[in-house]
Protein backbone atom coordinates (compact mmCIF):
# COMPACT_ATOMS: atom_id res chain seq x y z
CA UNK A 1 0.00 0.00 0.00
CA UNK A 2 2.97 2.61 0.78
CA UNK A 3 4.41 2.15 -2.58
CA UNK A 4 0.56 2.73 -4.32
CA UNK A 5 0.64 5.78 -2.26
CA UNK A 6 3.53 7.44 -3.73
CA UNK A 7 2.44 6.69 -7.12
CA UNK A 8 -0.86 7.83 -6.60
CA UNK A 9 0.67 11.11 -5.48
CA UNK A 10 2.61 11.48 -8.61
CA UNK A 11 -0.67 11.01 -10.17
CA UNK A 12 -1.86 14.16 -9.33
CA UNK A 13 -5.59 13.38 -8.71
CA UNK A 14 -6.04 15.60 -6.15
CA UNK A 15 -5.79 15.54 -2.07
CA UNK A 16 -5.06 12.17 -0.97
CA UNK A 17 -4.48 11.50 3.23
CA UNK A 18 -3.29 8.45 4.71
CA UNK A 19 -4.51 6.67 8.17
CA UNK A 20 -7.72 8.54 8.13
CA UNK A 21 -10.34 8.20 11.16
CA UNK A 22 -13.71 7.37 9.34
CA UNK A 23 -15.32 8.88 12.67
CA UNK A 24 -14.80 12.10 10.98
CA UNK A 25 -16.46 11.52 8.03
CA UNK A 26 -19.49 9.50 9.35
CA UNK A 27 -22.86 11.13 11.16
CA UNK A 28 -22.29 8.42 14.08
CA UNK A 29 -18.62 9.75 14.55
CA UNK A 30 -17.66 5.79 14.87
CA UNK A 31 -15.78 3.63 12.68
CA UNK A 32 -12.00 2.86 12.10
CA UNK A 33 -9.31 3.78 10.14
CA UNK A 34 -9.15 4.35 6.53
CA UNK A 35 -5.40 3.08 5.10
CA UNK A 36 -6.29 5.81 1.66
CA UNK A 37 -9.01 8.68 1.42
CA UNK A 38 -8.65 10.08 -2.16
CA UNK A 39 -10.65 13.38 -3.34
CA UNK A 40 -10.17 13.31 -7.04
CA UNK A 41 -10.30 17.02 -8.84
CA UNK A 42 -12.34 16.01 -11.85
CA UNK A 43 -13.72 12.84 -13.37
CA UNK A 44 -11.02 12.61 -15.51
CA UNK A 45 -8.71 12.11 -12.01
CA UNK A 46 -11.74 9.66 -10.71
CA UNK A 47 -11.11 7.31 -13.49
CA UNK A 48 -7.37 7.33 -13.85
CA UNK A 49 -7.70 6.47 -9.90
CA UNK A 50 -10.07 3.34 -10.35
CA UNK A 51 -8.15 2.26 -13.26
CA UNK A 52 -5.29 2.10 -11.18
CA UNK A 53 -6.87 0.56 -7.70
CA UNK A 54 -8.10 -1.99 -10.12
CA UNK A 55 -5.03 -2.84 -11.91
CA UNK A 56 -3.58 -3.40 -8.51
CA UNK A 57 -6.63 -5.48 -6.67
CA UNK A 58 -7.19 -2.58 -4.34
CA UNK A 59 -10.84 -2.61 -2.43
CA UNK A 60 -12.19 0.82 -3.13
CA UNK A 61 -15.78 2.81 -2.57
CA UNK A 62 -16.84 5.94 -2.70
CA UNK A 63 -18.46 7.74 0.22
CA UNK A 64 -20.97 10.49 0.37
CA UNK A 65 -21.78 12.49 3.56
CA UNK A 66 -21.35 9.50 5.86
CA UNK A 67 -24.43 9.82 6.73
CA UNK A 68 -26.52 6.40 6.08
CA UNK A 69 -23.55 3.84 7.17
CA UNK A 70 -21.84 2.67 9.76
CA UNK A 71 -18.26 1.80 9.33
CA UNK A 72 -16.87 -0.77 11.70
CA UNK A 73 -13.84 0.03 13.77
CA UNK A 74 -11.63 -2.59 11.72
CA UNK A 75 -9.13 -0.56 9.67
CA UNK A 76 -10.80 -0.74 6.02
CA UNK A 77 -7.53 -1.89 4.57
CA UNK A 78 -8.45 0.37 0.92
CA UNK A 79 -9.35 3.44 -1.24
CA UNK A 80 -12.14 5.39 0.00
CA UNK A 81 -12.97 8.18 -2.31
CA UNK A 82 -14.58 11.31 -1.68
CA UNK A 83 -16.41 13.27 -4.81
CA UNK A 84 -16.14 16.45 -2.36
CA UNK A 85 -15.18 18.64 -5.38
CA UNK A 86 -17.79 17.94 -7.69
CA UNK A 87 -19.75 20.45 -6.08
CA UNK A 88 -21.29 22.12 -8.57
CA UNK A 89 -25.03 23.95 -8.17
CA UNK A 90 -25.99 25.58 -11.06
CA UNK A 91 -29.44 26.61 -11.27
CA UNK A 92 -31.54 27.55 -14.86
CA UNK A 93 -35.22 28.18 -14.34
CA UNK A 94 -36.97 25.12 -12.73
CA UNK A 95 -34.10 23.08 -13.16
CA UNK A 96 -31.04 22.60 -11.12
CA UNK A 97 -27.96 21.26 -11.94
CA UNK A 98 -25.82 20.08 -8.95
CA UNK A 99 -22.54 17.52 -8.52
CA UNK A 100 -22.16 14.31 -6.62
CA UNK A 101 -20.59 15.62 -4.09
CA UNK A 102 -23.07 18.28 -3.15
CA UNK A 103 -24.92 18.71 -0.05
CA UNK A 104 -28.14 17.83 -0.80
CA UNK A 105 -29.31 20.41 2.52
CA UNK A 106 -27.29 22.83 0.15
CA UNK A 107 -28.97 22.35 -2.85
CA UNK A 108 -32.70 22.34 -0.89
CA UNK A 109 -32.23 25.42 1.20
CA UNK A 110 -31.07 27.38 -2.00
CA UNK A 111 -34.08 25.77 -3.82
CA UNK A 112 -36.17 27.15 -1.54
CA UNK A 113 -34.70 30.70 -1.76
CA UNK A 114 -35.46 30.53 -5.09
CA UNK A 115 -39.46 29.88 -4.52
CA UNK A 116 -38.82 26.61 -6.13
CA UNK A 117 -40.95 23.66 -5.02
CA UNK A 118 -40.46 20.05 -4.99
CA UNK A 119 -36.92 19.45 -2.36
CA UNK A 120 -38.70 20.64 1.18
CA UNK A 121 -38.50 17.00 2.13
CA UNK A 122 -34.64 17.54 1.69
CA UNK A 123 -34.10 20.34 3.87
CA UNK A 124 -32.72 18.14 7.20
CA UNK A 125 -31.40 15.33 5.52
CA UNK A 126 -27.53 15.81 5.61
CA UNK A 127 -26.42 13.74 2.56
CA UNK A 128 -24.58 14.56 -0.78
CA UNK A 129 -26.77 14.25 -3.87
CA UNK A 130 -25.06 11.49 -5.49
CA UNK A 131 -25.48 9.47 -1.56
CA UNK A 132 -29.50 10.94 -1.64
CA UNK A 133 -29.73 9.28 -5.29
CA UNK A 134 -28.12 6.17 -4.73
CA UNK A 135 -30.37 5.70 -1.50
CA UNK A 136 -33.70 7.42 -2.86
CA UNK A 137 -33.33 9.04 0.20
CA UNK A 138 -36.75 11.08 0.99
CA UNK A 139 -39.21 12.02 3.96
CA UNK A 140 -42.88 13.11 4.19
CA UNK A 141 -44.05 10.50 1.43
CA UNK A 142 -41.54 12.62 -0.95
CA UNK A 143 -38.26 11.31 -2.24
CA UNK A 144 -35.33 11.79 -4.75
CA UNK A 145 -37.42 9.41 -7.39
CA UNK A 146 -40.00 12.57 -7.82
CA UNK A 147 -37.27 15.69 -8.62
CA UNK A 148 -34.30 13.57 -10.10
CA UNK A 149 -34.56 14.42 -14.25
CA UNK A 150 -31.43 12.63 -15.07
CA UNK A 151 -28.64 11.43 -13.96
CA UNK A 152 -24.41 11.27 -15.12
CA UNK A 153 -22.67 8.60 -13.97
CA UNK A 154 -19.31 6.21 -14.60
CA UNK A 155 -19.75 2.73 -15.98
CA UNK A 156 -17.80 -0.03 -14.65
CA UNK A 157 -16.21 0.06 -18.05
CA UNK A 158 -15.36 3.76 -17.36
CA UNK A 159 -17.41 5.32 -19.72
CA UNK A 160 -19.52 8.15 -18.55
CA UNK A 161 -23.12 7.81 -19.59
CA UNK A 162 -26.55 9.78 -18.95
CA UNK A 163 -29.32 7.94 -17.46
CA UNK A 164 -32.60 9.56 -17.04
CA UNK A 165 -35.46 8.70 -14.27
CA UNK A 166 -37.30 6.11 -15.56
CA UNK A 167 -33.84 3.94 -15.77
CA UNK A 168 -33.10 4.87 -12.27
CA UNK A 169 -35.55 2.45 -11.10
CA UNK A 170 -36.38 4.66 -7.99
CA UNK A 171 -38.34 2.75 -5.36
CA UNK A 172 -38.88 3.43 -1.30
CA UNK A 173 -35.21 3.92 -0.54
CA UNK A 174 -33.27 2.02 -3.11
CA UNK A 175 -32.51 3.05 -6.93
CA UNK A 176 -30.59 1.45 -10.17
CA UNK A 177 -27.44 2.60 -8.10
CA UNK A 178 -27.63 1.18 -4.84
CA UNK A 179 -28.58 -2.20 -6.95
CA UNK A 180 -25.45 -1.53 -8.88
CA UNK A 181 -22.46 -0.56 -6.92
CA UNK A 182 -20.15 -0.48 -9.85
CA UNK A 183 -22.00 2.17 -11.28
CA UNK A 184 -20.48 5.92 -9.74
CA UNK A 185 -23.09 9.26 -9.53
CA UNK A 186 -21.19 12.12 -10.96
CA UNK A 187 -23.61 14.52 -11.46
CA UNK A 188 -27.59 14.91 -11.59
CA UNK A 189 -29.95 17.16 -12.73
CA UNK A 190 -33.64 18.17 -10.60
CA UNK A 191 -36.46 19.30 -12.24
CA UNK A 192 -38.59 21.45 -9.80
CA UNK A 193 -41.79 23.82 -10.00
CA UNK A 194 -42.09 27.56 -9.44
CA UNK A 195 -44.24 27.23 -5.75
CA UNK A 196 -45.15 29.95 -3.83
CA UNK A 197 -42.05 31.48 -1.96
CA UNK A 198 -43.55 32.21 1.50
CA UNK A 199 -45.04 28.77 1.75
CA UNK A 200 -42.39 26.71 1.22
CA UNK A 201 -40.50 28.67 3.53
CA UNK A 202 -43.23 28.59 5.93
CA UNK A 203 -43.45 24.44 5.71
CA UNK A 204 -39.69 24.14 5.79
CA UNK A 205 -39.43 25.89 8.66
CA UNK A 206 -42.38 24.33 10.57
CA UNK A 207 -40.84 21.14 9.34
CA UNK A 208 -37.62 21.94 11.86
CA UNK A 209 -39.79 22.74 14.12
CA UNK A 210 -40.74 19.43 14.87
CA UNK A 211 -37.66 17.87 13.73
CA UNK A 212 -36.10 19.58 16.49
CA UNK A 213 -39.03 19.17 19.07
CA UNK A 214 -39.01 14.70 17.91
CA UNK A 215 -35.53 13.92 16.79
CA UNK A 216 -32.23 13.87 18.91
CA UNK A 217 -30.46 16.13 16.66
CA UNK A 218 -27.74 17.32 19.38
CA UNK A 219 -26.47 13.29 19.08
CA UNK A 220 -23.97 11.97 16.39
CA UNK A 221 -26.58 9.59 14.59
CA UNK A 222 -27.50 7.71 10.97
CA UNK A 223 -31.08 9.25 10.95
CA UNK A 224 -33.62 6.36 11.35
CA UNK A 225 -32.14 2.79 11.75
CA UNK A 226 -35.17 0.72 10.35
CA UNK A 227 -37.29 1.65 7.48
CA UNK A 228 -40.98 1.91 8.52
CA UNK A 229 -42.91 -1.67 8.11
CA UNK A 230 -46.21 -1.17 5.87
CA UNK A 231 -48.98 1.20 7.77
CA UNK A 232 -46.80 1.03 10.31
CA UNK A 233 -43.84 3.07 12.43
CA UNK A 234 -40.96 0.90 13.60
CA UNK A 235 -39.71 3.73 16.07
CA UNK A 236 -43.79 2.68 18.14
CA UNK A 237 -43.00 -0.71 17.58
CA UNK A 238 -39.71 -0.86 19.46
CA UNK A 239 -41.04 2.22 21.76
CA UNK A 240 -43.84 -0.32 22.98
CA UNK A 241 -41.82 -2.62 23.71
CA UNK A 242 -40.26 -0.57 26.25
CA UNK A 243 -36.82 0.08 24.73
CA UNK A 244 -36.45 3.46 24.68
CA UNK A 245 -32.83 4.50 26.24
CA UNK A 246 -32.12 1.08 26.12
CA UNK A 247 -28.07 1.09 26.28
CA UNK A 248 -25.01 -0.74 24.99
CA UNK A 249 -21.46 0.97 26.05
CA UNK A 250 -21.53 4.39 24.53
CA UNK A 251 -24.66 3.68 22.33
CA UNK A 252 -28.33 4.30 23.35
CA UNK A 253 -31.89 3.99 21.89
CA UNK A 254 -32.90 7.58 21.83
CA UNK A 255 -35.48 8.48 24.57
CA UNK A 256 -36.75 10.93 21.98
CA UNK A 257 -37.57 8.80 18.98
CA UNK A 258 -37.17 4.99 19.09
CA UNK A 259 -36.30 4.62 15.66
CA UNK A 260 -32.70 6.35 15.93
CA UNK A 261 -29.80 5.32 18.12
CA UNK A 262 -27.32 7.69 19.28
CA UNK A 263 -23.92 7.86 19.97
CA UNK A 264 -23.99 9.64 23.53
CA UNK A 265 -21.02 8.98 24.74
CA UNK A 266 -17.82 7.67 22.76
CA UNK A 267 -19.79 4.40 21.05
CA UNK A 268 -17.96 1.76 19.75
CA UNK A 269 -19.17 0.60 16.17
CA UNK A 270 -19.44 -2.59 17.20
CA UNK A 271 -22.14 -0.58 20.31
CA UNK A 272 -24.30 0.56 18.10
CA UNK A 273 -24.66 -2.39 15.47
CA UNK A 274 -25.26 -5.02 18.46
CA UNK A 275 -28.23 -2.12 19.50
CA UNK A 276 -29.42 -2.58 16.16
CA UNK A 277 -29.48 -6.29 15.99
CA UNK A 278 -30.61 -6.39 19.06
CA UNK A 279 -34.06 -4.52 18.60
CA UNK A 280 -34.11 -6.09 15.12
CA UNK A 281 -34.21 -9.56 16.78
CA UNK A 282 -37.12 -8.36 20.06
CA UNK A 283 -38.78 -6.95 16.88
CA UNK A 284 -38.97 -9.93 14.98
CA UNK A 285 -40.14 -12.34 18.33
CA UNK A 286 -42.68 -10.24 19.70
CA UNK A 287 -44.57 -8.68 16.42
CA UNK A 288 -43.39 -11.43 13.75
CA UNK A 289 -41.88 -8.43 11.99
CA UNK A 290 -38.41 -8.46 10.22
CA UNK A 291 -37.49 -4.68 10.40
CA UNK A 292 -35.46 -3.33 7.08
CA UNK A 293 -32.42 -1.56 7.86
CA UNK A 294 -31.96 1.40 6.99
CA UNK A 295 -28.14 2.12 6.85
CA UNK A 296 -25.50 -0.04 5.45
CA UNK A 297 -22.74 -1.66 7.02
CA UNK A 298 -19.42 -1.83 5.63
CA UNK A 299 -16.36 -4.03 6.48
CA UNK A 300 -18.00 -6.27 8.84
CA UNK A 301 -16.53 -9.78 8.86
């Protein structure tokens, strides 16, 4: 690995660091040490760097805002790469034109500015837009799979192709991407509608109102842990069966919302995926229910 450093750094992709703590770049602030974090400058850099991870047998992924997974605390002995500068928002009209690696908060909040309609769901969801795409991430029956128009990304053969929404195969939080890991966002386009400017801003900001009064937002967490079952809320099921606060070393059940787990006081990884599997497991005995998760794990044995 020390020797694919140096040539990577005569590469000139961009910044690369070495021995990085993933708890920095994850919403949990868990996780263990990256041996590689690259941040390519253009997509031209991105694919001279897979090219070259490949050529060697190098385990590589790309990471968004760190804010759906949970890394374990195992050094991930690879590449991660970080699209942080294709961060692009360019707005025409209705349309917007943003970058991977662009906070999809970002892109929202100026949306609304703008009177434009159609990302309020987005405002408190601290992704990047290629993570939101690749996830469908959404919220108040509204997702990515309703504003997305199209959408660049890199084959696995390194060629960059458009694909628009109906090949995205957007369904409740999964897309063509997340089914296809080989396939990279680069850059996506949203087609919004003008909307009344005082309104949005009036539901956006009532929306924070009760995010704040219903969600432990001054914790390090992944946002909800289990996708809701049908017609149902997972965060009442394991609430009723008296888990709330339940606690594993530095990881807790929030006492706020049942669906999200915390990291109140210097969690392990390995805390707050045995919390998970946990309540997964009570979930499953008592209601016959096998809850979804909602955030992925990465290099677990």
């Amino acid at each position: 690995m020390t020797e694919l450093i140096k040539e990577l750094k005569k590469m000139d992709l961009g910044k690369i660091l070495t021995d990085v703590s993933l708890k920095e770049y994850t919403t949990y602030k868990v996780g263990g040490i990256a041996r590689v974090m690259v941040f390519p400058k253009n997509i031209d850099c991105l694919v001279m760097l897979i090219k070259k991870l490949k050529a060697n047998h190098i385990q590589y992924m790309v990471l968004g805002n760190g804010s759906n997974v949970l890394f374990s605390d195992s050094v991930y002995d690879g590449v991660v790469i970080k699209l942080d500068e294709f961060d692009k928002i360019e707005f025409e009209e209705n349309k917007v034109t943003c970058g991977a690696g662009a906070s999809l908060m970002k892109v929202a909040s100026q949306s609304v500015r703008r009177g434009l309609t159609g990302l309020e769901f987005a405002t408190g969801i601290p992704g990047s837009i290629g993570g939101a795409i690749y996830m469908n991430a959404g919220a108040y029956k509204s997702d990515m799979g309703y504003v997305v128009s199209k959408v660049k990304v890199l084959t696995p053969k390194m060629t960059v192709i458009t694909m628009v929404n109906r090949e995205l195969n957007f369904h409740y939080r999964t897309s063509f991407l997340k089914q296809h890991k080989d396939y990279i966002c680069l850059e996506a386009t949203l087609q919004l509608k003008k909307g009344n400017k005082e309104e949005i801003e009036q539901l956006v900001q009532d929306r924070k109102k009760r995010r704040l009064e219903s969600q432990p937002l001054e914790y390090p967490s992944a946002g909800s842990v289990f996708r809701n079952p049908k017609d149902l809320f997972a965060g009442k099921l394991i609430e009723d069966l008296g888990y709330k606060g339940l606690t594993k070393g530095g990881a807790k059940v929030s006492e706020k919302h049942a669906n999200f787990i915390i990291n109140y006081h210097d969690a392990k990884a390995s805390d707050i995926k045995e919390l998970i599997e946990f309540i997964k497991q009570v979930v499953k005995e008592n209601y016959g229910i096998d809850l979804v998760v909602e955030q992925e794990f990465i290099n677990w044995e």
